[in-house]
Protein backbone atom coordinates (compact mmCIF):
# COMPACT_ATOMS: atom_id res chain seq x y z
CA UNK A 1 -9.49 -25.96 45.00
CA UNK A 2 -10.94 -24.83 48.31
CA UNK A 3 -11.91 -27.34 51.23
CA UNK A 4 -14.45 -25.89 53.96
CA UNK A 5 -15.24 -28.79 56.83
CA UNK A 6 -18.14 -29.08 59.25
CA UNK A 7 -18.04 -30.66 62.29
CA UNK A 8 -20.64 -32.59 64.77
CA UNK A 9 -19.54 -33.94 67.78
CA UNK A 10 -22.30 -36.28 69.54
CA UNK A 11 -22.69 -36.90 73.31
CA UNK A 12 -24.57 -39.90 74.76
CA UNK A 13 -26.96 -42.11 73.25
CA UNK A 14 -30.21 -40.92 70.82
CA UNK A 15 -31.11 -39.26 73.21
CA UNK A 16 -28.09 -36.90 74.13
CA UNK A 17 -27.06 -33.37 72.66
CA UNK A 18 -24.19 -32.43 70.73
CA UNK A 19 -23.04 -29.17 68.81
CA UNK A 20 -22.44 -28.56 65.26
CA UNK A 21 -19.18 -26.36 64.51
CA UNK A 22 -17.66 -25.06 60.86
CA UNK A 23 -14.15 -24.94 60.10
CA UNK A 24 -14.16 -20.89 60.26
CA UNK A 25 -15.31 -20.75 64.01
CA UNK A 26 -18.57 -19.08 62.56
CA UNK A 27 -20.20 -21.83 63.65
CA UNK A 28 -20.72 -23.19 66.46
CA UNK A 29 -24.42 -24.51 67.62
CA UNK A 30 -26.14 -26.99 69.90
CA UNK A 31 -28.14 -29.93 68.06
CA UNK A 32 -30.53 -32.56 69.31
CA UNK A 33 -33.12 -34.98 68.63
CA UNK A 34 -35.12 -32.28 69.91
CA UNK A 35 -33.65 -29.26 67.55
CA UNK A 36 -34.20 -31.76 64.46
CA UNK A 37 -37.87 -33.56 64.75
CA UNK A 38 -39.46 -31.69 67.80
CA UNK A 39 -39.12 -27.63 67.07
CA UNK A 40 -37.16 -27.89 70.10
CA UNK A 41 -33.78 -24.56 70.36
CA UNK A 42 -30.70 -25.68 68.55
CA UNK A 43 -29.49 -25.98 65.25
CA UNK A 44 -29.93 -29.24 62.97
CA UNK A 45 -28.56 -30.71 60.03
CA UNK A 46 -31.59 -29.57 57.07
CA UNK A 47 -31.22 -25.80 57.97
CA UNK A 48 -27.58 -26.02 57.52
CA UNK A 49 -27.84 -27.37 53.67
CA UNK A 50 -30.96 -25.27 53.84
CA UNK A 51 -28.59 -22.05 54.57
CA UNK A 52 -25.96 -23.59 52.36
CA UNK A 53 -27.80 -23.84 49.35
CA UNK A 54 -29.20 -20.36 49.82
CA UNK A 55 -26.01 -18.82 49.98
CA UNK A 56 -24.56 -20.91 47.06
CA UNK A 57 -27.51 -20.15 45.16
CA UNK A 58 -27.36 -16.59 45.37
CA UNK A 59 -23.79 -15.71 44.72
CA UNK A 60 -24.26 -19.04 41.26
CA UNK A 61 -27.31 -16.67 41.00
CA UNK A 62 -25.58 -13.10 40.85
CA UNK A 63 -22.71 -14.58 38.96
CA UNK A 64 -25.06 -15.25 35.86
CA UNK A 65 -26.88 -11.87 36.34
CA UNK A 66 -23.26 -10.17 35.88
CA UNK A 67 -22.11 -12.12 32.92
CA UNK A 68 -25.20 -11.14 31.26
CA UNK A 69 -24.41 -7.70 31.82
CA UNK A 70 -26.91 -6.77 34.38
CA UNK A 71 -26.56 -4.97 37.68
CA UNK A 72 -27.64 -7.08 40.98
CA UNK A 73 -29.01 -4.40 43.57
CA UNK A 74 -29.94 -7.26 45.86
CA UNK A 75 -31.00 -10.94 45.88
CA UNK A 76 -32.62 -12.77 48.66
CA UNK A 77 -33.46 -16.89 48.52
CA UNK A 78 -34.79 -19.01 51.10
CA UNK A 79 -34.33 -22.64 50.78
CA UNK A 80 -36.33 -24.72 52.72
CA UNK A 81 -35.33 -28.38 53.15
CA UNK A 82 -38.56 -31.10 54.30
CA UNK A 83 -37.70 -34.24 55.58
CA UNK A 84 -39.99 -36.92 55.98
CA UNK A 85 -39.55 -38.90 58.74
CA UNK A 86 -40.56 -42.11 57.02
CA UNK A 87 -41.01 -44.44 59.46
CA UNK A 88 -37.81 -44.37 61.56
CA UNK A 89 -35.54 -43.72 57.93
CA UNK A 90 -35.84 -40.17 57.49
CA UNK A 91 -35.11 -38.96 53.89
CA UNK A 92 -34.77 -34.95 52.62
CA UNK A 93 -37.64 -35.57 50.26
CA UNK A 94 -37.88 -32.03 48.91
CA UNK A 95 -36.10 -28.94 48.71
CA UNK A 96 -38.15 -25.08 47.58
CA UNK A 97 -36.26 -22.19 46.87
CA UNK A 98 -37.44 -18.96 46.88
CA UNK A 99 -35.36 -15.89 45.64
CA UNK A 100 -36.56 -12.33 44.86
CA UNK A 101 -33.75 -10.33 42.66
CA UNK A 102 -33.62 -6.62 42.54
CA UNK A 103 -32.00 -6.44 39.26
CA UNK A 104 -31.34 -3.85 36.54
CA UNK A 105 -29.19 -3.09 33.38
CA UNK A 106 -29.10 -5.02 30.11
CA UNK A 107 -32.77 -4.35 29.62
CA UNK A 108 -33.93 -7.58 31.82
CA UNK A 109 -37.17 -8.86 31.76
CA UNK A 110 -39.16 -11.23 34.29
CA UNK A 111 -38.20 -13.64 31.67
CA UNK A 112 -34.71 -13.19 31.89
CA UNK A 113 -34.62 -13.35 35.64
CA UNK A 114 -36.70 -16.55 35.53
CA UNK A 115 -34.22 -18.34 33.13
CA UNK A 116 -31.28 -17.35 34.68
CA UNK A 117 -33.06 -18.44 38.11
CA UNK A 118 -33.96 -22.19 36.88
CA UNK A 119 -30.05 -22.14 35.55
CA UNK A 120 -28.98 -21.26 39.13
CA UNK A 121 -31.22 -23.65 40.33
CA UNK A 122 -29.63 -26.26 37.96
CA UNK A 123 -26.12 -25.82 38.31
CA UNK A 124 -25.06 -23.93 41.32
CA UNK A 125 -22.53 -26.47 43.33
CA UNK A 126 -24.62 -26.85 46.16
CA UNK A 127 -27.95 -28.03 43.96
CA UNK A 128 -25.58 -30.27 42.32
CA UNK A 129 -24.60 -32.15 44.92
CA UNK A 130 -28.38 -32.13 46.37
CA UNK A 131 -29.42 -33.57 43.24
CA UNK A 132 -30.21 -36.88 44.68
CA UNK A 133 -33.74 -35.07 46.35
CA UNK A 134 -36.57 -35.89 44.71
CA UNK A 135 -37.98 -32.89 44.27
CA UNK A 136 -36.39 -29.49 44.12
CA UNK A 137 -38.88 -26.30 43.54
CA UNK A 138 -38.25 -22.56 42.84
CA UNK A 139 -39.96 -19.26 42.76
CA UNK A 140 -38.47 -16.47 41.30
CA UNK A 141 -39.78 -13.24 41.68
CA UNK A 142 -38.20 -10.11 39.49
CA UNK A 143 -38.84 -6.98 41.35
CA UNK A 144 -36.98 -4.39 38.65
């Protein structure tokens, strides 16, 4: 087993700024009211799980691809995380991914890459533990 920690540290009131840090030093970003609900510079919370389950997604994603005997050139997904602000109790209310695979070997067929996408989209760790959103989305698009 493998743990990987986050960290926020928070200055001030609702109103104040604080940075968002991962255990590997990779990170380390400035986050504020403004960065999450106004479009304001800085980091926030949805683009990190957004990045996240990207990254898990592609690798749960090329994993598959493999086993099935096929060769991964490239894949590239996009998850986009909206939240809702919901009247002062914001809620992630829906997550779309979008991945494009560059794929050969094993004769593979749009098909193929579609099914294996939805399983990736199923049971990747990161969609897992996402799977209390209400609505998760993909498009897959096989480009040969």
């Amino acid at each position: 087993m493998a743990d990987h920690a986050g960290k926020a540290v928070w200055n001030g009131d609702i109103k104040g700024s604080g940075t968002l840090s991962t255990q590997s030093g990779t990170l380390n970003a400035p986050y504020s009211v403004g960065s999450r609900f106004e479009g304001k510079p800085g980091a926030n919370p949805e683009e990190l799980i957004g990045a996240a389950h990207a990254g898990c997604y592609t690798m749960y994603l090329t994993s598959v691809l493999t086993k099935h005997g096929h060769q991964v050139q490239s894949i590239t997904t996009t998850s986009t995380v909206t939240m809702n602000p919901n009247n002062g109790s914001p809620i992630i209310e829906r997550i779309h991914v979008s991945t494009e695979g560059n794929v050969s070997g094993g004769n593979i067929t749009a098909e193929d890459f579609q099914k294996h996408a939805e399983d990736a989209k199923t049971n990747c760790p990161v969609s897992r533990a996402l799977s209390a959103v209400p609505e998760i989305t993909l498009d897959a698009k096989f480009v040969g």
